[in-house]
N, C-alpha and C. Protein backbone atom coordinates (compact mmCIF):
# COMPACT_ATOMS: atom_id res chain seq x y z
N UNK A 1 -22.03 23.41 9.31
CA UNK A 1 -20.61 23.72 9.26
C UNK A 1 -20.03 23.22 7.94
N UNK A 2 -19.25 24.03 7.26
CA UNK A 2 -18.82 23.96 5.90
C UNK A 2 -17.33 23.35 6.18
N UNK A 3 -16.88 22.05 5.10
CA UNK A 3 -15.73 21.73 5.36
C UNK A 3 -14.51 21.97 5.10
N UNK A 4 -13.52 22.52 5.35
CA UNK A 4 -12.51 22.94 4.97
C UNK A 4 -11.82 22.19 4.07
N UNK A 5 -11.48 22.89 2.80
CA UNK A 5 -10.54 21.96 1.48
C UNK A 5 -9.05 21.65 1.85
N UNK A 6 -8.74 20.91 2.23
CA UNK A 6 -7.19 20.85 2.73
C UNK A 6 -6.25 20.45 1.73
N UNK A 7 -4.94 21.10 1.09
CA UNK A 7 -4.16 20.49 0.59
C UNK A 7 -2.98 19.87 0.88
N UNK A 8 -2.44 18.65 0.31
CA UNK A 8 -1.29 17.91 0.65
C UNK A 8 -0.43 17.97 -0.27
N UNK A 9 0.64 18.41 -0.20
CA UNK A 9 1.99 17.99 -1.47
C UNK A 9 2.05 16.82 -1.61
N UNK A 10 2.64 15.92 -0.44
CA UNK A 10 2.48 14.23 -0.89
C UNK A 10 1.33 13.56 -1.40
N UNK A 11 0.41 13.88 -0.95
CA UNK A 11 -0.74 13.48 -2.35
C UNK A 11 -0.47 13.66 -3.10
N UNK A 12 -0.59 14.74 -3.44
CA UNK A 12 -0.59 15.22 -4.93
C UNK A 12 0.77 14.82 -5.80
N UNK A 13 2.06 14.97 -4.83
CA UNK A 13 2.89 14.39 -5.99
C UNK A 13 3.14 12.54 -6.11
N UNK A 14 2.24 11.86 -5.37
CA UNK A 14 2.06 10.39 -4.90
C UNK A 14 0.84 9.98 -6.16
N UNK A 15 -0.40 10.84 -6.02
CA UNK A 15 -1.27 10.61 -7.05
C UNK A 15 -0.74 10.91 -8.69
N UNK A 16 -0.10 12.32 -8.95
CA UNK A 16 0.99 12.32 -9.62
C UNK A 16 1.66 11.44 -10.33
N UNK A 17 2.06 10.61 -9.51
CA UNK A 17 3.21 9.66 -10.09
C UNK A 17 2.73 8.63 -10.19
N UNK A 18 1.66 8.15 -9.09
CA UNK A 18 1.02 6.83 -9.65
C UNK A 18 -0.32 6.70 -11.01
N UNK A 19 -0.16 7.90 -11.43
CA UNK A 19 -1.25 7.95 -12.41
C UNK A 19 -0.07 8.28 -13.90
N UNK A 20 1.10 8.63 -13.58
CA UNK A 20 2.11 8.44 -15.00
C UNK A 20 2.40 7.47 -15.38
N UNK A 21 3.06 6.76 -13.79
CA UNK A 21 3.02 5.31 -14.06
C UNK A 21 1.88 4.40 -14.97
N UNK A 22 1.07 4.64 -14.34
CA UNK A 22 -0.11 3.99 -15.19
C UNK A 22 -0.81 4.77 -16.52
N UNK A 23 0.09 5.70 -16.89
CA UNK A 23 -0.62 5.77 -17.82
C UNK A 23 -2.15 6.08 -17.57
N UNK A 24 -2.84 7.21 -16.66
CA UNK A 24 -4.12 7.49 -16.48
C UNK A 24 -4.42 8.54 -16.67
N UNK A 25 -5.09 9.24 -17.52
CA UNK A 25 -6.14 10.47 -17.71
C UNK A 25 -6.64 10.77 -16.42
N UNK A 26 -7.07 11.92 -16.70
CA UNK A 26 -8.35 12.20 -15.62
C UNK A 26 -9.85 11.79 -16.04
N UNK A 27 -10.01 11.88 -17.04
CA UNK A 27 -11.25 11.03 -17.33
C UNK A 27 -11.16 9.41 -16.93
N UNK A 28 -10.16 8.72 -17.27
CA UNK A 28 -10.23 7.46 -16.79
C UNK A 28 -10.33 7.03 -15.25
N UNK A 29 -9.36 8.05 -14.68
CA UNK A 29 -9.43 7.52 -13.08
C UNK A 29 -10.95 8.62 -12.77
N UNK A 30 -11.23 9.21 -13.36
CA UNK A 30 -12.86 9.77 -12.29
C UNK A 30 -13.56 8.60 -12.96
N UNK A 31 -13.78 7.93 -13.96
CA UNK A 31 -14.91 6.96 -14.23
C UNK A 31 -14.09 5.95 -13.18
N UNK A 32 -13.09 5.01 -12.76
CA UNK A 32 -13.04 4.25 -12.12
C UNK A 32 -13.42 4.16 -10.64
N UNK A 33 -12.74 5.72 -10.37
CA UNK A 33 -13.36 6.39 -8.71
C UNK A 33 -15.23 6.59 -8.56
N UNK A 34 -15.32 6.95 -9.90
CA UNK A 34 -16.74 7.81 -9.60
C UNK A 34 -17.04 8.94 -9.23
N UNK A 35 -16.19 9.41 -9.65
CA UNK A 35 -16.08 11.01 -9.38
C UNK A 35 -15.75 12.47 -10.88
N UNK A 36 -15.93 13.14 -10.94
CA UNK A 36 -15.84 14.11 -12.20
C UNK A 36 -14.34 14.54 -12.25
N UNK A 37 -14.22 14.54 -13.69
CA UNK A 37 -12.57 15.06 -14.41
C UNK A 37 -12.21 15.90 -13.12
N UNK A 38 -13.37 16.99 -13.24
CA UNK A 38 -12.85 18.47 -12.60
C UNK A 38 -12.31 17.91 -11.17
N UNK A 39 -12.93 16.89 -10.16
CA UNK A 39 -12.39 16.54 -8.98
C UNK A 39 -11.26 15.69 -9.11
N UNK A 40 -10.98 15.32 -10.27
CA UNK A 40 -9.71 14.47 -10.41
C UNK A 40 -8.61 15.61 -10.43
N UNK A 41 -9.09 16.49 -11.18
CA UNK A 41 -7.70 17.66 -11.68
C UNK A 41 -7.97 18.76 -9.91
N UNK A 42 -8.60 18.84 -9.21
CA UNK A 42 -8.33 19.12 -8.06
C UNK A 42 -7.25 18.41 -7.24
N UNK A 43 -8.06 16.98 -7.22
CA UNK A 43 -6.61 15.96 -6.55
C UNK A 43 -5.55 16.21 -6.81
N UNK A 44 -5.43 16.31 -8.44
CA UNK A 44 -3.78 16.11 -8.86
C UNK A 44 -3.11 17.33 -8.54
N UNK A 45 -4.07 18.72 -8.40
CA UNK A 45 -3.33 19.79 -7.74
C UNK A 45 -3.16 20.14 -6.32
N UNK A 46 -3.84 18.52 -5.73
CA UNK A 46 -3.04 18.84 -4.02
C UNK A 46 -4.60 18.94 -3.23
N UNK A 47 -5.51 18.90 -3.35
CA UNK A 47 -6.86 19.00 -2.97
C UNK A 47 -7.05 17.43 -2.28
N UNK A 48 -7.05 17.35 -0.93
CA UNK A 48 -7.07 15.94 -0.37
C UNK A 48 -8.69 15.70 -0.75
N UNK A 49 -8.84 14.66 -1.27
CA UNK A 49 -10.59 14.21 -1.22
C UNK A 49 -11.18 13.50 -0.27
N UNK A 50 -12.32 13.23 0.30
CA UNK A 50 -13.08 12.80 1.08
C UNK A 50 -12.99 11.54 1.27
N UNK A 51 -13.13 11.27 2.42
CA UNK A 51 -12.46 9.59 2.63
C UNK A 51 -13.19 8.55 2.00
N UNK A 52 -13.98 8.72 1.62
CA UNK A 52 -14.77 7.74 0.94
C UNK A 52 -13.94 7.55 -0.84
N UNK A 53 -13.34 8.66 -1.13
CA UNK A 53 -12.93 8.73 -2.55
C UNK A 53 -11.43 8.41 -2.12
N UNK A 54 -11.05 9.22 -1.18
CA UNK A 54 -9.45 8.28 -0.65
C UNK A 54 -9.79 6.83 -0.80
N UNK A 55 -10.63 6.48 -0.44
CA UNK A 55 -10.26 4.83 -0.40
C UNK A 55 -10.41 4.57 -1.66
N UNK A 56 -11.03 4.90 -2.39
CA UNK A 56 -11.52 4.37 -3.67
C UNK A 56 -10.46 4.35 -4.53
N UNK A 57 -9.65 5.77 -4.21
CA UNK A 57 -8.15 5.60 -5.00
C UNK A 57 -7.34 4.80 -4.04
N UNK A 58 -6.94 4.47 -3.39
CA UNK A 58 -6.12 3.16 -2.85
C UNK A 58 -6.60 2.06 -3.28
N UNK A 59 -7.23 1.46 -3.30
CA UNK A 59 -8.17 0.52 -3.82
C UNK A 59 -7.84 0.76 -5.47
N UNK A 60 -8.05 1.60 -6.02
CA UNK A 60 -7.73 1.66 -7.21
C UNK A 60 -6.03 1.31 -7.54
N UNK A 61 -5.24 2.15 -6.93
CA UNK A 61 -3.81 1.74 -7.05
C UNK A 61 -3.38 0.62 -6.84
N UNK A 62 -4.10 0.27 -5.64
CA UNK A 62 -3.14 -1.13 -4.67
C UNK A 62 -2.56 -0.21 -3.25
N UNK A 63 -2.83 1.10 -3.45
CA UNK A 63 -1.82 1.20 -2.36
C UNK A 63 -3.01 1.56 -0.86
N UNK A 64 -2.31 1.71 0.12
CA UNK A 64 -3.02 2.34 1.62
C UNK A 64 -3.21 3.83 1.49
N UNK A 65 -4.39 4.26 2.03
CA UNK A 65 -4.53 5.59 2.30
C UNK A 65 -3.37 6.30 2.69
N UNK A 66 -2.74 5.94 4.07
CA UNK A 66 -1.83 6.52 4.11
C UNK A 66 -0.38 6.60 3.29
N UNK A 67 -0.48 5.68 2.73
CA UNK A 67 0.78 5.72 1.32
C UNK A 67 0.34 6.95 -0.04
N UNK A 68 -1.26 7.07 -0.18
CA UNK A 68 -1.61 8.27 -0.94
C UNK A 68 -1.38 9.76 -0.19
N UNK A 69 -1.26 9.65 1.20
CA UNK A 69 -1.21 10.79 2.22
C UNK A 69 -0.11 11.37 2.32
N UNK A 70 0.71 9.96 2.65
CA UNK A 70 2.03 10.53 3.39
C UNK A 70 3.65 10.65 2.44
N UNK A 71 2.82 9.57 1.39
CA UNK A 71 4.32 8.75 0.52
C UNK A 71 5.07 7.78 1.23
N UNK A 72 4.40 7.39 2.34
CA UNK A 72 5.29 6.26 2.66
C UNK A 72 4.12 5.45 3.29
N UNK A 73 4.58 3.77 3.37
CA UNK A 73 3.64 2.85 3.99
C UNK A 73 4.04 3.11 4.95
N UNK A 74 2.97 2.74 5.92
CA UNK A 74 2.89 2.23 6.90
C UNK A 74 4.44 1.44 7.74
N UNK A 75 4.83 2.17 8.88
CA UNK A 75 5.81 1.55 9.69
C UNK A 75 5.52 0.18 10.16
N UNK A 76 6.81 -0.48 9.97
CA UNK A 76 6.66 -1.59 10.54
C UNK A 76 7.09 -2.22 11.61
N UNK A 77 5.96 -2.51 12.35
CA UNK A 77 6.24 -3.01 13.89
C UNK A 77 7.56 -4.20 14.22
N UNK A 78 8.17 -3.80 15.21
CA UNK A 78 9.19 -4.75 15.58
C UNK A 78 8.44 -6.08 15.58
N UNK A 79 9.35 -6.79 14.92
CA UNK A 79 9.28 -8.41 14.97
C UNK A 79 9.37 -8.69 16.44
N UNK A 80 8.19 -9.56 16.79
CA UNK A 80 7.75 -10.05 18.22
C UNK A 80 9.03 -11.17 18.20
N UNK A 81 9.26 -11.01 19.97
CA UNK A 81 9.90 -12.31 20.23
C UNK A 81 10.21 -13.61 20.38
N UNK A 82 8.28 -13.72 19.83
CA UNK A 82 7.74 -15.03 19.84
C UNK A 82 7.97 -15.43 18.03
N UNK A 83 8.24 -14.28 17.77
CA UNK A 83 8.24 -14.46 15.70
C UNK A 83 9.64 -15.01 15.54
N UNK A 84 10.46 -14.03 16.08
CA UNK A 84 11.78 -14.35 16.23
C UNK A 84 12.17 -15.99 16.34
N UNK A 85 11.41 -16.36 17.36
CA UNK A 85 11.36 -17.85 17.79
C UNK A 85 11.20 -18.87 17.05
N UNK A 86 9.71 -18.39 16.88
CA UNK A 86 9.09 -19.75 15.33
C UNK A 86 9.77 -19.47 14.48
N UNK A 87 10.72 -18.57 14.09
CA UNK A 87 11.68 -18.60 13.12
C UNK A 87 12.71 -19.81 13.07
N UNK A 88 13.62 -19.50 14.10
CA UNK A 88 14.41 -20.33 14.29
C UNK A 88 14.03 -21.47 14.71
N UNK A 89 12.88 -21.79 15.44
CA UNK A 89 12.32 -23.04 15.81
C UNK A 89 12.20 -23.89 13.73
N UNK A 90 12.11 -23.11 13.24
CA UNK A 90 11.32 -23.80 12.00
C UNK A 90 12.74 -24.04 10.94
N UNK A 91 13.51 -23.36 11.07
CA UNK A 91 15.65 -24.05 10.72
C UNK A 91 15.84 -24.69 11.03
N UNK A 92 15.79 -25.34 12.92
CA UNK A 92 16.36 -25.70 13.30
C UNK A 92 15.84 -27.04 12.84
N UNK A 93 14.27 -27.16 12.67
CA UNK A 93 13.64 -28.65 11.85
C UNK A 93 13.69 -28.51 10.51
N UNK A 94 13.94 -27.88 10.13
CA UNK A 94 14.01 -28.21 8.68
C UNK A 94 15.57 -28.83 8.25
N UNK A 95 17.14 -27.96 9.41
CA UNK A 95 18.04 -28.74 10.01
C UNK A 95 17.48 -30.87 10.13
N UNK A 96 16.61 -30.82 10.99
CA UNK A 96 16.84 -32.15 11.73
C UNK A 96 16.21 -32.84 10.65
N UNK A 97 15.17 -32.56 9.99
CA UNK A 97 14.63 -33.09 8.57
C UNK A 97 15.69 -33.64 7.62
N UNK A 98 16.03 -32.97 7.21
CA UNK A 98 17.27 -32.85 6.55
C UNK A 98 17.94 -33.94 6.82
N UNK A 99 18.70 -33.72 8.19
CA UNK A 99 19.55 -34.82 8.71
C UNK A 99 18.94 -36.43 8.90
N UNK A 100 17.60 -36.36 8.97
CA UNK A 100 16.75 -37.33 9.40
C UNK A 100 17.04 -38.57 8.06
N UNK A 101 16.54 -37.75 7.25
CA UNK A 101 16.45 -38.37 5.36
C UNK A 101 17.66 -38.80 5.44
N UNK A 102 18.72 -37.63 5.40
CA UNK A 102 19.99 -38.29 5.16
C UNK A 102 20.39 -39.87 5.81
N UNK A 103 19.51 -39.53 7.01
CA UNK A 103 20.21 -40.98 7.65
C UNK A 103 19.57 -42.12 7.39
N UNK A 104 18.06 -41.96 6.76
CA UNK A 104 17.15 -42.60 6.68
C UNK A 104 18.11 -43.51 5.49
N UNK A 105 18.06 -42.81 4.39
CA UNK A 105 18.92 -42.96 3.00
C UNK A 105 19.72 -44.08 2.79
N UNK A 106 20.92 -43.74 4.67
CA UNK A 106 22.01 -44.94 4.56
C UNK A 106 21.18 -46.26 4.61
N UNK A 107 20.12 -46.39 5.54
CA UNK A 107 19.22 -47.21 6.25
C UNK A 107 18.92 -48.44 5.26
């Protein structure tokens, strides 16, 4: 079974922009990926690549696959109620710290 070439706009205008930013050729990012000019200038026209070369460009950027996919990171999960907690648990001593020294000080 032969695999279907799929294209993405947000790739392509995500790879796009993170390769202006940086200042990258297509010769430079296929020698860093490991892959040929010609599959670089596919990518940049919207040609999703094989997950093994997806990662290689995240890894190359800094960014997540799905930030090369979608243009956006990854959602972020609600702050647990227990996070919430050690939050304020960790004010409220750094509060009594605080106050502690101070009193220590008069001492």
């Amino acid at each position: 079974m032969q695999g279907r070439k799929s294209t993405n706009v947000h790739f392509k205008a995500v790879l796009n922009r993170l390769m202006t930013i940086r200042k990258i050729d297509n010769v430079m990012l296929s020698k860093a990926i490991q892959v040929t000019p010609t599959a670089v200038g596919n990518y940049r026209a919207g040609r999703v690549p094989r997950s093994e070369e997806l990662f290689r460009l995240a890894i190359f950027f800094g960014v997540t696959m799905e930030e090369l996919l979608t243009g956006t990171a990854g959602k972020k999960k609600e702050d647990s109620p227990w996070k919430n907690r050690a939050l304020s648990a960790e004010k409220t001593l750094a509060s009594v710290k605080a106050d502690l020294s101070a009193v220590l000080k008069k001492i």
